[in-house]
PDB file of N, CA and C in Angstrom:
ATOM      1  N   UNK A   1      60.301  86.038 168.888  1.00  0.00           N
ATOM      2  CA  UNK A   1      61.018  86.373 167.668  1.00  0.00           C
ATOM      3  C   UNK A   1      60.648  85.371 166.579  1.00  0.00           C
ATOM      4  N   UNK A   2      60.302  85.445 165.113  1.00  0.00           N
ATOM      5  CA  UNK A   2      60.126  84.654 164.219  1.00  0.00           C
ATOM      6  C   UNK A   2      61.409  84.232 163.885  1.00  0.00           C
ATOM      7  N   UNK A   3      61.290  83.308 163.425  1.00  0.00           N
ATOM      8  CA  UNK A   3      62.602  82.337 163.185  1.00  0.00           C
ATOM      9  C   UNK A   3      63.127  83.065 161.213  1.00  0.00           C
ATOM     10  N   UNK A   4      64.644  82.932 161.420  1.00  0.00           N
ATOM     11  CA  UNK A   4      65.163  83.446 159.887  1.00  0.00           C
ATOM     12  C   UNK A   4      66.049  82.969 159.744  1.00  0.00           C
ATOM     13  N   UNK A   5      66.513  82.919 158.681  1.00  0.00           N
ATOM     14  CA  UNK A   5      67.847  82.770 158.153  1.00  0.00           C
ATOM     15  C   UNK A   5      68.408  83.856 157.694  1.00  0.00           C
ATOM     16  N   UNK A   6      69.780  83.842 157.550  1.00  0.00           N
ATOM     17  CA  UNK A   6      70.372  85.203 157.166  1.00  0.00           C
ATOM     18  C   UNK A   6      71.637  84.479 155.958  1.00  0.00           C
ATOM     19  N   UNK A   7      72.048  85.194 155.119  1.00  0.00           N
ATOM     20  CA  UNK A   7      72.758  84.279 154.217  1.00  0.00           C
ATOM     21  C   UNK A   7      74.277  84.963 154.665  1.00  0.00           C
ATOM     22  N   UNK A   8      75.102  83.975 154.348  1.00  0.00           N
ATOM     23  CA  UNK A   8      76.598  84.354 154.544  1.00  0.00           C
ATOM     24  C   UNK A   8      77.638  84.686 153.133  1.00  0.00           C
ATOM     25  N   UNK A   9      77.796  85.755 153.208  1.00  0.00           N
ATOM     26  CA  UNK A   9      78.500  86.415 151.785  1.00  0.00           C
ATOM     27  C   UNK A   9      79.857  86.261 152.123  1.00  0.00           C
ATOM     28  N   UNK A  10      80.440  86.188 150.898  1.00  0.00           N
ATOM     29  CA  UNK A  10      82.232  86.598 150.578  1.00  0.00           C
ATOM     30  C   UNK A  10      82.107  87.902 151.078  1.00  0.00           C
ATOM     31  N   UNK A  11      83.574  88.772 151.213  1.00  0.00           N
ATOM     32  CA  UNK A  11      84.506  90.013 150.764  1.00  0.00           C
ATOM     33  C   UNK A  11      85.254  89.773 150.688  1.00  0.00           C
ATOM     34  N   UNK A  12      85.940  89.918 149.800  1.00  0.00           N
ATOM     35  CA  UNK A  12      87.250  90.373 149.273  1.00  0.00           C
ATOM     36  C   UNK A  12      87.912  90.817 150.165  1.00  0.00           C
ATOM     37  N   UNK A  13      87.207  92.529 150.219  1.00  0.00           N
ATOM     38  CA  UNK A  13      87.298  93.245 151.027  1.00  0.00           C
ATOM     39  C   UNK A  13      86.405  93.647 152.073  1.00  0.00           C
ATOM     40  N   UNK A  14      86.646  93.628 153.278  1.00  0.00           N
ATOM     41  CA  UNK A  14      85.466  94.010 154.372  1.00  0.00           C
ATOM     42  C   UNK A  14      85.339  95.559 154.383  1.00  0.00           C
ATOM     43  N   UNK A  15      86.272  95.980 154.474  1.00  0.00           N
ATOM     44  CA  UNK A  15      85.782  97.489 154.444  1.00  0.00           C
ATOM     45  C   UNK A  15      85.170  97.917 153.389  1.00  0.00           C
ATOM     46  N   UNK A  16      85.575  97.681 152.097  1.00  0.00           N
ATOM     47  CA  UNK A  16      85.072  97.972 150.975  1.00  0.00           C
ATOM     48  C   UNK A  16      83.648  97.495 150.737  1.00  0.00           C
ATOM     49  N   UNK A  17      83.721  96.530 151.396  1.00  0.00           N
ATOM     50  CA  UNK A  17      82.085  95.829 151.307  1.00  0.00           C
ATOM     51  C   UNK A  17      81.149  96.206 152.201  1.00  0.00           C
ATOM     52  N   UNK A  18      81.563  96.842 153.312  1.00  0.00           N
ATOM     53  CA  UNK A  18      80.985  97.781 154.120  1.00  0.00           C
ATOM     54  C   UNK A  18      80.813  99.018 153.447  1.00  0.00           C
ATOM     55  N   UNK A  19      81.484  99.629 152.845  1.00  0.00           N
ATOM     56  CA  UNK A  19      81.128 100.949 152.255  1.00  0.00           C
ATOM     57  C   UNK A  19      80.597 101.045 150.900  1.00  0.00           C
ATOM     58  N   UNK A  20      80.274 100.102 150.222  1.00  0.00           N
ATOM     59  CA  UNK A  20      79.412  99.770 148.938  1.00  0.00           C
ATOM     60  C   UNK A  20      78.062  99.614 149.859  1.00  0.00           C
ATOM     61  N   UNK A  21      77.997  98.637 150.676  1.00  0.00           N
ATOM     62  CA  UNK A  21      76.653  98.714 151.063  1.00  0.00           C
ATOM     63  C   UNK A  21      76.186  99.456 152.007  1.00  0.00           C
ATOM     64  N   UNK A  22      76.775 100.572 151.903  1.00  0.00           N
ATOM     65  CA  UNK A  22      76.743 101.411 152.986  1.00  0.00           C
ATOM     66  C   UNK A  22      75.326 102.668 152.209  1.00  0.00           C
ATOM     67  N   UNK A  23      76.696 102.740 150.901  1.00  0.00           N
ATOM     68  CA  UNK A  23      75.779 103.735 149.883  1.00  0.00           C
ATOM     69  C   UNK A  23      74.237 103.114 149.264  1.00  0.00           C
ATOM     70  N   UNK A  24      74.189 101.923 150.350  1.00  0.00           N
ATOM     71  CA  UNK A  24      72.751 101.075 149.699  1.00  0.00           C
ATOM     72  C   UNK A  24      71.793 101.643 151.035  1.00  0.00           C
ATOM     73  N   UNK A  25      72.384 101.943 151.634  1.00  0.00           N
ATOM     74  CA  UNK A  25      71.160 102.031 153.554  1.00  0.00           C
ATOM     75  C   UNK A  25      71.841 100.877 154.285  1.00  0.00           C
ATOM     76  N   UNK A  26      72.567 100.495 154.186  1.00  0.00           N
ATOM     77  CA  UNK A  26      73.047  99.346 155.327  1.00  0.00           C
ATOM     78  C   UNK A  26      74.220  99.731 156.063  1.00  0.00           C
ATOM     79  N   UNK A  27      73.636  99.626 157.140  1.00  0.00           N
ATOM     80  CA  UNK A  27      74.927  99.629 157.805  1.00  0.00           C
ATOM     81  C   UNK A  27      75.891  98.706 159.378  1.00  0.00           C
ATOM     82  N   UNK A  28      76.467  98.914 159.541  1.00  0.00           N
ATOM     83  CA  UNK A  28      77.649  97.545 159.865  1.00  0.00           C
ATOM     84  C   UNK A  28      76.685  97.314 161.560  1.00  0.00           C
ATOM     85  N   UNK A  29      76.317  96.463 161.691  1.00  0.00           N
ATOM     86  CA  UNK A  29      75.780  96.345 162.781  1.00  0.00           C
ATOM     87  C   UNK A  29      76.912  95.046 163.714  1.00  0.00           C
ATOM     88  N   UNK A  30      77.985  94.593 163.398  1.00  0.00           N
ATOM     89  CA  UNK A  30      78.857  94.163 164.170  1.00  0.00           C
ATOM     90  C   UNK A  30      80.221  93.890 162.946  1.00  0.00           C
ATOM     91  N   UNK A  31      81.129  94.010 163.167  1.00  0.00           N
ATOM     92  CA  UNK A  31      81.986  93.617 162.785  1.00  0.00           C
ATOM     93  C   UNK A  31      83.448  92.871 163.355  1.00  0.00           C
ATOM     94  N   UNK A  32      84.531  92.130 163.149  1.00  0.00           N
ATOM     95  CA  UNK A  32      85.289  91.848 163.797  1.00  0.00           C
ATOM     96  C   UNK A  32      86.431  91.697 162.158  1.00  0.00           C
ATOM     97  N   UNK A  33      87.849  90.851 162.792  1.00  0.00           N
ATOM     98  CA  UNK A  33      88.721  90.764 161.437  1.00  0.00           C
ATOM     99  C   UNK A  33      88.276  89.184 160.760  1.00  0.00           C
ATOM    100  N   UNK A  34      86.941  88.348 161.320  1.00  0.00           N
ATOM    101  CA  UNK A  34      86.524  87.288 160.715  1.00  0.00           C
ATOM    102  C   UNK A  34      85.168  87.021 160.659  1.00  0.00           C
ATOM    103  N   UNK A  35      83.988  88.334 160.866  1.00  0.00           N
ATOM    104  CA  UNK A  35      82.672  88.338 160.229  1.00  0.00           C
ATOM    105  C   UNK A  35      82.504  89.807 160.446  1.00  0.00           C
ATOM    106  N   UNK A  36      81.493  89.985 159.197  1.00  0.00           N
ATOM    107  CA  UNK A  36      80.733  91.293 159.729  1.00  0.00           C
ATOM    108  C   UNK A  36      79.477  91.348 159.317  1.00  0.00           C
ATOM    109  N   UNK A  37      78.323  92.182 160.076  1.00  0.00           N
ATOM    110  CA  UNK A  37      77.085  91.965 160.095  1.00  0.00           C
ATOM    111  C   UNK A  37      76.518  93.422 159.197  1.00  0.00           C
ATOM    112  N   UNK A  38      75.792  93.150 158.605  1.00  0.00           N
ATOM    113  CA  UNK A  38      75.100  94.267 157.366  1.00  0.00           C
ATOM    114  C   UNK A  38      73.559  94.091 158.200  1.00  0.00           C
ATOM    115  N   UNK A  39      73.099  95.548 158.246  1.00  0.00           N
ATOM    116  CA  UNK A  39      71.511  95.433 158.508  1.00  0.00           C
ATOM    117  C   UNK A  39      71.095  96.471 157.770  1.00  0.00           C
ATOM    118  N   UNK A  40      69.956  96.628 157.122  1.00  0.00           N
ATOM    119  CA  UNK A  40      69.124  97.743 156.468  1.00  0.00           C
ATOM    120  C   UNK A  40      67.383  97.615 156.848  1.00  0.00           C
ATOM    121  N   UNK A  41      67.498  98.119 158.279  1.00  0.00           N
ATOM    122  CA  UNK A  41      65.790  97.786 158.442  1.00  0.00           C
ATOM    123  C   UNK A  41      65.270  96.381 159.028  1.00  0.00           C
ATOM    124  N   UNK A  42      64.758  95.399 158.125  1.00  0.00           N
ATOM    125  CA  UNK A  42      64.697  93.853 158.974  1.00  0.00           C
ATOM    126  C   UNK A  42      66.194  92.847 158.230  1.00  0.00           C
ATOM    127  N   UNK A  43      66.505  93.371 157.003  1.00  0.00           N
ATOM    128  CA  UNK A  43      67.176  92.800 156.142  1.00  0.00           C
ATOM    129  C   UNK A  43      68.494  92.826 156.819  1.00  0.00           C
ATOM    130  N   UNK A  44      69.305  91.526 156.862  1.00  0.00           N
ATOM    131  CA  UNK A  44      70.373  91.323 157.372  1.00  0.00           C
ATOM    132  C   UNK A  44      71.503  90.443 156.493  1.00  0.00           C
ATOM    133  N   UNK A  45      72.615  90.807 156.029  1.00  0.00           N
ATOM    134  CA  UNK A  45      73.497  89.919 155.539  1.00  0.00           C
ATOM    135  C   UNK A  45      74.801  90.300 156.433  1.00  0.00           C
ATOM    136  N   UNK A  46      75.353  88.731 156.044  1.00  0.00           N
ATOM    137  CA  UNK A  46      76.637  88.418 156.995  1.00  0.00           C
ATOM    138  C   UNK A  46      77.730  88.248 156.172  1.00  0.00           C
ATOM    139  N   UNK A  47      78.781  88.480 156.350  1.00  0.00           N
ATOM    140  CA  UNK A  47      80.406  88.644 155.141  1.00  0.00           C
ATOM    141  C   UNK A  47      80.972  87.553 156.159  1.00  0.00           C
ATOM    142  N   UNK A  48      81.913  86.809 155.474  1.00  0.00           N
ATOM    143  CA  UNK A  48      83.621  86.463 156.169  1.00  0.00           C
ATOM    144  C   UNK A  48      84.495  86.629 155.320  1.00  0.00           C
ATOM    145  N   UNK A  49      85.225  87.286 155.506  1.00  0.00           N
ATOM    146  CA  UNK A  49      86.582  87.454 154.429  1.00  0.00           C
ATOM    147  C   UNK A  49      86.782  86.243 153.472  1.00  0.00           C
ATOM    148  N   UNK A  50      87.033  86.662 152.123  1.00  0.00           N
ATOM    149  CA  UNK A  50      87.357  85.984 151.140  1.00  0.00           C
ATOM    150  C   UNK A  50      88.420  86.539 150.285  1.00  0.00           C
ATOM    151  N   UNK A  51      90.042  86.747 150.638  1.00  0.00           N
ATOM    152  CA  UNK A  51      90.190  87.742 149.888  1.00  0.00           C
ATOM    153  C   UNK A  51      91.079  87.442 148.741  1.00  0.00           C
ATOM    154  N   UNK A  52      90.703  85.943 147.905  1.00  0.00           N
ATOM    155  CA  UNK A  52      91.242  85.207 146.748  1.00  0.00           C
ATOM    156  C   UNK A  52      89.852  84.883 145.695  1.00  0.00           C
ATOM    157  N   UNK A  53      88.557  85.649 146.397  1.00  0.00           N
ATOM    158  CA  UNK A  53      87.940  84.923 145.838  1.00  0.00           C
ATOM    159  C   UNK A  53      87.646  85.807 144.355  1.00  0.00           C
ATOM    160  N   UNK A  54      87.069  85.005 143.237  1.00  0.00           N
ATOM    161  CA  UNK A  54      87.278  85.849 142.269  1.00  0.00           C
ATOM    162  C   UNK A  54      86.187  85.974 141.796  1.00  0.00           C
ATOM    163  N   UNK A  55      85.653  87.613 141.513  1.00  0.00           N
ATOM    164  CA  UNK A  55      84.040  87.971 140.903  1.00  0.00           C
ATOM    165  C   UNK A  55      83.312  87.337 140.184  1.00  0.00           C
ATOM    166  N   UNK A  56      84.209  86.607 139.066  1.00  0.00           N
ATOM    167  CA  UNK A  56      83.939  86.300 137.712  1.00  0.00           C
ATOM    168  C   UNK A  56      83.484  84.890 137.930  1.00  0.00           C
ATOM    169  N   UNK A  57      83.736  84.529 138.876  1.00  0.00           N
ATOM    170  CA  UNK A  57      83.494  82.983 138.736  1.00  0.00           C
ATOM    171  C   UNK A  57      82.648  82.593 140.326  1.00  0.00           C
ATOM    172  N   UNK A  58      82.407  83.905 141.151  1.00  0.00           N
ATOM    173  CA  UNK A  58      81.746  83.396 142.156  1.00  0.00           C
ATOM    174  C   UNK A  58      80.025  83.169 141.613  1.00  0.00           C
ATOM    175  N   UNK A  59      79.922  81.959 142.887  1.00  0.00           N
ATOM    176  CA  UNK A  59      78.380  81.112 142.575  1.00  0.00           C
ATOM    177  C   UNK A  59      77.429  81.627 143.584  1.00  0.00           C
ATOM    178  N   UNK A  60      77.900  82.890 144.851  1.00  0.00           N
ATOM    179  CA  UNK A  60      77.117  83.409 145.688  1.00  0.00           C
ATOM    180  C   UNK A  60      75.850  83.962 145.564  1.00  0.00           C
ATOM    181  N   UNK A  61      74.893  83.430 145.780  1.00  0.00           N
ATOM    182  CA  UNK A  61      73.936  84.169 145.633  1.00  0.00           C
ATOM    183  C   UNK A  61      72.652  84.365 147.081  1.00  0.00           C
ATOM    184  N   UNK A  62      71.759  85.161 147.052  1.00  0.00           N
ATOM    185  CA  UNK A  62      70.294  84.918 147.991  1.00  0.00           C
ATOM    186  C   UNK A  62      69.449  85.504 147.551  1.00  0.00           C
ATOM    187  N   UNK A  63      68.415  85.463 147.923  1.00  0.00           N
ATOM    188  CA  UNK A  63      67.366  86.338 147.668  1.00  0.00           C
ATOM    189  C   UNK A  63      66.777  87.426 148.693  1.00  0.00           C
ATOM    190  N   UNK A  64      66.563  88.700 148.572  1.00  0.00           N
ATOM    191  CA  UNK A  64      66.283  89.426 149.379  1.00  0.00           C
ATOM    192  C   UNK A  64      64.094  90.031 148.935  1.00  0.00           C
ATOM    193  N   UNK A  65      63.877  89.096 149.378  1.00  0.00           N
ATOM    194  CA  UNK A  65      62.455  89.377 149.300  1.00  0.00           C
ATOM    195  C   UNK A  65      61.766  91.168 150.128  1.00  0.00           C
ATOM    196  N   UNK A  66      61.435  91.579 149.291  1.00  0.00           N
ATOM    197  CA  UNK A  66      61.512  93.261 149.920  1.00  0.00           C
ATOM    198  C   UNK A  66      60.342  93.761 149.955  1.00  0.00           C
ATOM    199  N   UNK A  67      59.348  94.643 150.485  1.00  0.00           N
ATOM    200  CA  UNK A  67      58.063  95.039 150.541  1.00  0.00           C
ATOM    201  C   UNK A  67      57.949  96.051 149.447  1.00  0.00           C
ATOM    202  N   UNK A  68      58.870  96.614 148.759  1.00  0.00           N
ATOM    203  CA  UNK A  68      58.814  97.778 147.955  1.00  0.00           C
ATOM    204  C   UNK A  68      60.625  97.915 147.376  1.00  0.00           C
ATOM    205  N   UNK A  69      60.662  96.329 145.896  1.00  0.00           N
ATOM    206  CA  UNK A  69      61.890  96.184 145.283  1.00  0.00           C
ATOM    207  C   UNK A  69      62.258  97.804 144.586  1.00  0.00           C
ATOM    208  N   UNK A  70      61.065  97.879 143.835  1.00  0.00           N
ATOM    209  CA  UNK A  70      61.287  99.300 142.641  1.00  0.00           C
ATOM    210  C   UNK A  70      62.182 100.491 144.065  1.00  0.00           C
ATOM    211  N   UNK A  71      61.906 100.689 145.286  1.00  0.00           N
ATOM    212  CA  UNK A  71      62.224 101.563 145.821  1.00  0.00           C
ATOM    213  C   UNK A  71      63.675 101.406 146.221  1.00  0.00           C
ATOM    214  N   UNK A  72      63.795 100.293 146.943  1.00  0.00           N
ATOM    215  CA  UNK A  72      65.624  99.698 146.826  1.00  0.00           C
ATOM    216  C   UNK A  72      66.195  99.863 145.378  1.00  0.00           C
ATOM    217  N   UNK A  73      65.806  99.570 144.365  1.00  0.00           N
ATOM    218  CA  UNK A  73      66.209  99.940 142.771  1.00  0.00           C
ATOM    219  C   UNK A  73      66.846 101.348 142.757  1.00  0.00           C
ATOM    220  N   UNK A  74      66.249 102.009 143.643  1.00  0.00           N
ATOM    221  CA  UNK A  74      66.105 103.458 142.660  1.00  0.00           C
ATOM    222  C   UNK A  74      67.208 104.116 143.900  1.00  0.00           C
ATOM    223  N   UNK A  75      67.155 103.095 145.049  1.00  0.00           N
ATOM    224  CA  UNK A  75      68.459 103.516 145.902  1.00  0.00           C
ATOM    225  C   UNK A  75      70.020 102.927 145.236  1.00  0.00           C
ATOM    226  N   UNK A  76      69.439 102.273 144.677  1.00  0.00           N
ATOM    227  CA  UNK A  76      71.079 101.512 143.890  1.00  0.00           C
ATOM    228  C   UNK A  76      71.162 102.766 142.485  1.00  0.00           C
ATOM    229  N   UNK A  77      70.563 102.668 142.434  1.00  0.00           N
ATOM    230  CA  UNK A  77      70.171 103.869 140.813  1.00  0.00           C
ATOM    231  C   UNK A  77      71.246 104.981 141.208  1.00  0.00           C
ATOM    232  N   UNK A  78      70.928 105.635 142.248  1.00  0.00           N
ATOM    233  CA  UNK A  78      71.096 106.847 142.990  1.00  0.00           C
ATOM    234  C   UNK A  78      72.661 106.571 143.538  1.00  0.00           C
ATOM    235  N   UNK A  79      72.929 105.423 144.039  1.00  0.00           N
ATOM    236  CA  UNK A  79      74.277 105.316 144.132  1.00  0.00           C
ATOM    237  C   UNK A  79      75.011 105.369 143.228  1.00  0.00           C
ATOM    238  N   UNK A  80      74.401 105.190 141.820  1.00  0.00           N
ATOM    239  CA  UNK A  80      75.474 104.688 140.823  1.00  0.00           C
ATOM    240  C   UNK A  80      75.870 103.574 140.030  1.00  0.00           C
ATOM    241  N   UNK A  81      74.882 102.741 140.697  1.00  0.00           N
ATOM    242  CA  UNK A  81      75.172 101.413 139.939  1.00  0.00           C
ATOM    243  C   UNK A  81      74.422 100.786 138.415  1.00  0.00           C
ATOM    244  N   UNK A  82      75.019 101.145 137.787  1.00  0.00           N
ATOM    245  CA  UNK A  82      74.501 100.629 136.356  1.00  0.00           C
ATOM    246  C   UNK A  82      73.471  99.601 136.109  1.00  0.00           C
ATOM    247  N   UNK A  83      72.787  99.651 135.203  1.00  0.00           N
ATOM    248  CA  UNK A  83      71.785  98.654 134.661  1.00  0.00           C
ATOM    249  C   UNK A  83      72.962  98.189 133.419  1.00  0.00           C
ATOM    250  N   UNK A  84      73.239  96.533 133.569  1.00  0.00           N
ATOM    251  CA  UNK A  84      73.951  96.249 132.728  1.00  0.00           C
ATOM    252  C   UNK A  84      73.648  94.696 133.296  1.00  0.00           C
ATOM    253  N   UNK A  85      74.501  94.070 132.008  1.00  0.00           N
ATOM    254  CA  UNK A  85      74.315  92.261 131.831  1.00  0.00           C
ATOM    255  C   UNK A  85      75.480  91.764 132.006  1.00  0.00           C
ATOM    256  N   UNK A  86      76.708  92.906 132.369  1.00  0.00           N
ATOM    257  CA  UNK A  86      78.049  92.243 132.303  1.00  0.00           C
ATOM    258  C   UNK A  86      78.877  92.840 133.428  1.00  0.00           C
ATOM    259  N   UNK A  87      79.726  92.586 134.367  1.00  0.00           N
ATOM    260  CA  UNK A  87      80.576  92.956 135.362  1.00  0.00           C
ATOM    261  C   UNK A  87      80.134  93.492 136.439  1.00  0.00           C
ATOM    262  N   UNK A  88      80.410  93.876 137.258  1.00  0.00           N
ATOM    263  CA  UNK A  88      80.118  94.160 138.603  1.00  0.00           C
ATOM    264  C   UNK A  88      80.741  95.406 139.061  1.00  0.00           C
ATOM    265  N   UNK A  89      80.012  96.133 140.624  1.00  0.00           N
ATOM    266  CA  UNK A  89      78.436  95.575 140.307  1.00  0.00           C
ATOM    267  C   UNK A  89      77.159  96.285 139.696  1.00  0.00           C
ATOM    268  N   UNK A  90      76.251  95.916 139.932  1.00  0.00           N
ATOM    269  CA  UNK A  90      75.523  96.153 138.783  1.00  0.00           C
ATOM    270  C   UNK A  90      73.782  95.818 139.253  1.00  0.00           C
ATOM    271  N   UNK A  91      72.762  96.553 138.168  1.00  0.00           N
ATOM    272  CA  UNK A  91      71.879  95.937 138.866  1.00  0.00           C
ATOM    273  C   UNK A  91      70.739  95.472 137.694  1.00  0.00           C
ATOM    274  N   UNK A  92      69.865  95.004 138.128  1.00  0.00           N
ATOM    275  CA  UNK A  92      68.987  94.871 136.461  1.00  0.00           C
ATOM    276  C   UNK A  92      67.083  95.224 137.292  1.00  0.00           C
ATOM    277  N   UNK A  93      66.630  95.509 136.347  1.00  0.00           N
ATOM    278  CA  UNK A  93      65.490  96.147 136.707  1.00  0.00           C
ATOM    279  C   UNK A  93      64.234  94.768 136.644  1.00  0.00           C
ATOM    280  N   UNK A  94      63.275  95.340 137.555  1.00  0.00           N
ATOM    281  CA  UNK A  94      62.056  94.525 137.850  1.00  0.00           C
ATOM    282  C   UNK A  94      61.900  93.439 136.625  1.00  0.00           C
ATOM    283  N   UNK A  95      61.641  92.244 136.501  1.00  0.00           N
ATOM    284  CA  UNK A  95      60.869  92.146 135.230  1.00  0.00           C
ATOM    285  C   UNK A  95      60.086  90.816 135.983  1.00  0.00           C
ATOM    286  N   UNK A  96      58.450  90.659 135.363  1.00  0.00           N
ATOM    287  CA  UNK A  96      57.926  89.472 135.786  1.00  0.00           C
ATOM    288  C   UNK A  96      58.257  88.384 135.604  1.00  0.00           C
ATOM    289  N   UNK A  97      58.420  87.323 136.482  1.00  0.00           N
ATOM    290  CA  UNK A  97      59.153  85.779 135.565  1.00  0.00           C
ATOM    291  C   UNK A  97      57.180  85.329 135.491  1.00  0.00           C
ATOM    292  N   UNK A  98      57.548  83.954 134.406  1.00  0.00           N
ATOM    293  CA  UNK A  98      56.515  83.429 134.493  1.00  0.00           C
ATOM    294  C   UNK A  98      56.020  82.447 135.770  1.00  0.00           C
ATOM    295  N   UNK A  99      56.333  82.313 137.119  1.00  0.00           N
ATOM    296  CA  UNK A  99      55.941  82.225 138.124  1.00  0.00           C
ATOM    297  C   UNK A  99      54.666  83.678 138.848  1.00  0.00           C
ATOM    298  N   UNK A 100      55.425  84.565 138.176  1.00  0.00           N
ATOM    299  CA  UNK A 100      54.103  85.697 138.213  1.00  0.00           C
ATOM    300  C   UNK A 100      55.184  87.558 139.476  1.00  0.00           C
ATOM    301  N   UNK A 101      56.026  86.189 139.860  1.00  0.00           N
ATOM    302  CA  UNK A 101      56.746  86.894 140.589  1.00  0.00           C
ATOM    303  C   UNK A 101      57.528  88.180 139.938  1.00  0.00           C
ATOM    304  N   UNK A 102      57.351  89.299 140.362  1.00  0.00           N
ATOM    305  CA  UNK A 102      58.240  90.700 140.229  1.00  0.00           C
ATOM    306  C   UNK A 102      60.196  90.142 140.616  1.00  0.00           C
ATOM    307  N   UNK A 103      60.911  90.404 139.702  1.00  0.00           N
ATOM    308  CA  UNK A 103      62.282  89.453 140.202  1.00  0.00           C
ATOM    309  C   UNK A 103      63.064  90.981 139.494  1.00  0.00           C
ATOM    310  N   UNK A 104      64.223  91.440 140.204  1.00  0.00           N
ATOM    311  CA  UNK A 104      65.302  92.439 139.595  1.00  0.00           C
ATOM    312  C   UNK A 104      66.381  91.930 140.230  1.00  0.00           C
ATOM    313  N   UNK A 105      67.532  92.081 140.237  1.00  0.00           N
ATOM    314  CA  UNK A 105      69.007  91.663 140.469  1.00  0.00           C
ATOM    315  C   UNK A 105      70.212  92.608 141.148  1.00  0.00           C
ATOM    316  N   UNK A 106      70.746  92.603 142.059  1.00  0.00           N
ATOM    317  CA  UNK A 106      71.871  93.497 142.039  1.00  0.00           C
ATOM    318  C   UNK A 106      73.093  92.307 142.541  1.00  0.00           C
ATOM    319  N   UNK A 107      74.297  92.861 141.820  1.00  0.00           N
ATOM    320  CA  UNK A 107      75.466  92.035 141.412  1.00  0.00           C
ATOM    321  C   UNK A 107      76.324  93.307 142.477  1.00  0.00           C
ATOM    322  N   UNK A 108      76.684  92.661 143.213  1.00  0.00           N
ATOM    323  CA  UNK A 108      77.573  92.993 144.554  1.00  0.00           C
ATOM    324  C   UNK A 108      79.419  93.492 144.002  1.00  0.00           C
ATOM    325  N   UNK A 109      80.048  93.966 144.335  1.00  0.00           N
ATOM    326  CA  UNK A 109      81.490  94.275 143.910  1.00  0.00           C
ATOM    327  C   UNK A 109      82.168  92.883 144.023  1.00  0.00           C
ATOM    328  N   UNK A 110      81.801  92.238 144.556  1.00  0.00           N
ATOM    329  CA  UNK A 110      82.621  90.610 144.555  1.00  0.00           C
ATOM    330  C   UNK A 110      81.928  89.398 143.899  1.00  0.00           C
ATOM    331  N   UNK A 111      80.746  89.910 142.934  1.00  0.00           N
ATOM    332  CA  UNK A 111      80.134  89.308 142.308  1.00  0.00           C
ATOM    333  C   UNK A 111      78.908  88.002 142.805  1.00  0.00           C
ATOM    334  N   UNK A 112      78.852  88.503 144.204  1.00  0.00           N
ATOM    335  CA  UNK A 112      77.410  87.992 144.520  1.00  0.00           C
ATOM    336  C   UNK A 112      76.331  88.795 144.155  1.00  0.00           C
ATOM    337  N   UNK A 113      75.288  87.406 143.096  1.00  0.00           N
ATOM    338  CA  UNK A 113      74.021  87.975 142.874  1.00  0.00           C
ATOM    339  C   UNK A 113      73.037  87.898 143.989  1.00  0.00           C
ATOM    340  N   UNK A 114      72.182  88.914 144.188  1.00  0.00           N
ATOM    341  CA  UNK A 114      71.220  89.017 145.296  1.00  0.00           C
ATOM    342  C   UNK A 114      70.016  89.615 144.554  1.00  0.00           C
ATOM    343  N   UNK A 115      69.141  88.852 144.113  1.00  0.00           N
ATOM    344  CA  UNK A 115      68.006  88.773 143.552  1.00  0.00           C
ATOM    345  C   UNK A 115      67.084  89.435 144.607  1.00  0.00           C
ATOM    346  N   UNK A 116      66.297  90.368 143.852  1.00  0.00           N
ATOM    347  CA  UNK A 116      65.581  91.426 144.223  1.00  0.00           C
ATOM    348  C   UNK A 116      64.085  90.710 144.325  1.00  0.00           C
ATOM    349  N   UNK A 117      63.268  90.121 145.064  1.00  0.00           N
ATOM    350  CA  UNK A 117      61.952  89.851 144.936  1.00  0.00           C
ATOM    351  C   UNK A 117      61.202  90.559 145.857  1.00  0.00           C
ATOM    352  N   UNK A 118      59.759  91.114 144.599  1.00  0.00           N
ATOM    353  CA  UNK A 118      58.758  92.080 145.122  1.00  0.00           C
ATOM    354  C   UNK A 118      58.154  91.156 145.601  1.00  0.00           C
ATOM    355  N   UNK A 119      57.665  91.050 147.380  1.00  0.00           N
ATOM    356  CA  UNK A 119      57.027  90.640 148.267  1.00  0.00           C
ATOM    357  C   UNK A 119      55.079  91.053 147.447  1.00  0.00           C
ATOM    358  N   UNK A 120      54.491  89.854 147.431  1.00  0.00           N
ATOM    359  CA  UNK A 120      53.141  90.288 147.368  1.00  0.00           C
ATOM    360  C   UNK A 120      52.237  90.079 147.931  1.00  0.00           C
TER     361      UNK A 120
END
């Protein structure tokens, strides 16, 4: 097995955060009432209840490095989630940084950012 890390997210809500990322392709690959496990393919994120924590001011973030970002985009698109710069959640589209890197954003219902990077 190659060695990974997996990042550990807030919810608010667990169910709710299960069924937002549900409408993304992920789905609950373990859960209990003090973690739950998100998988979509190789991609894995982990929740523990947070349920004081507040959108506006959370500092959560990771990066989800992806073989094909524009195609996850257009699955958030399809769910519903807005292209916008303000509230949650939300997502923002490809743009190159000057590192050269392809970078887009999606802003989670509890206000973790999870930066979209096109694998090259």
């Amino acid at each position: 097995m190659v060695d990974h890390a997996t990042p550990n997210l807030p919810a608010r809500d667990p169910a709710a955060t299960s069924r937002f990322y549900s409408s993304l392709g992920f789905r609950e690959a373990y859960r209990d009432e003090s973690w739950m496990i998100l998988t979509r393919g190789t991609v894995m994120l982990e929740f523990f209840p947070d349920p004081d924590l507040d959108p506006a001011t959370s500092g959560f973030s990771c990066c989800l490095r992806l073989d094909d970002a524009e195609a996850f985009l257009h699955v958030c698109r399809a769910a519903g989630l807005p292209e916008a710069t303000q509230g949650w959640p939300r997502i923002h589209p490809l743009h190159r940084e000057p590192s050269g890197l392809r970078i887009g954003a999606l802003v989670d219902l509890d206000g973790t950012l999870l930066r979209l990077i096109q694998r090259t």
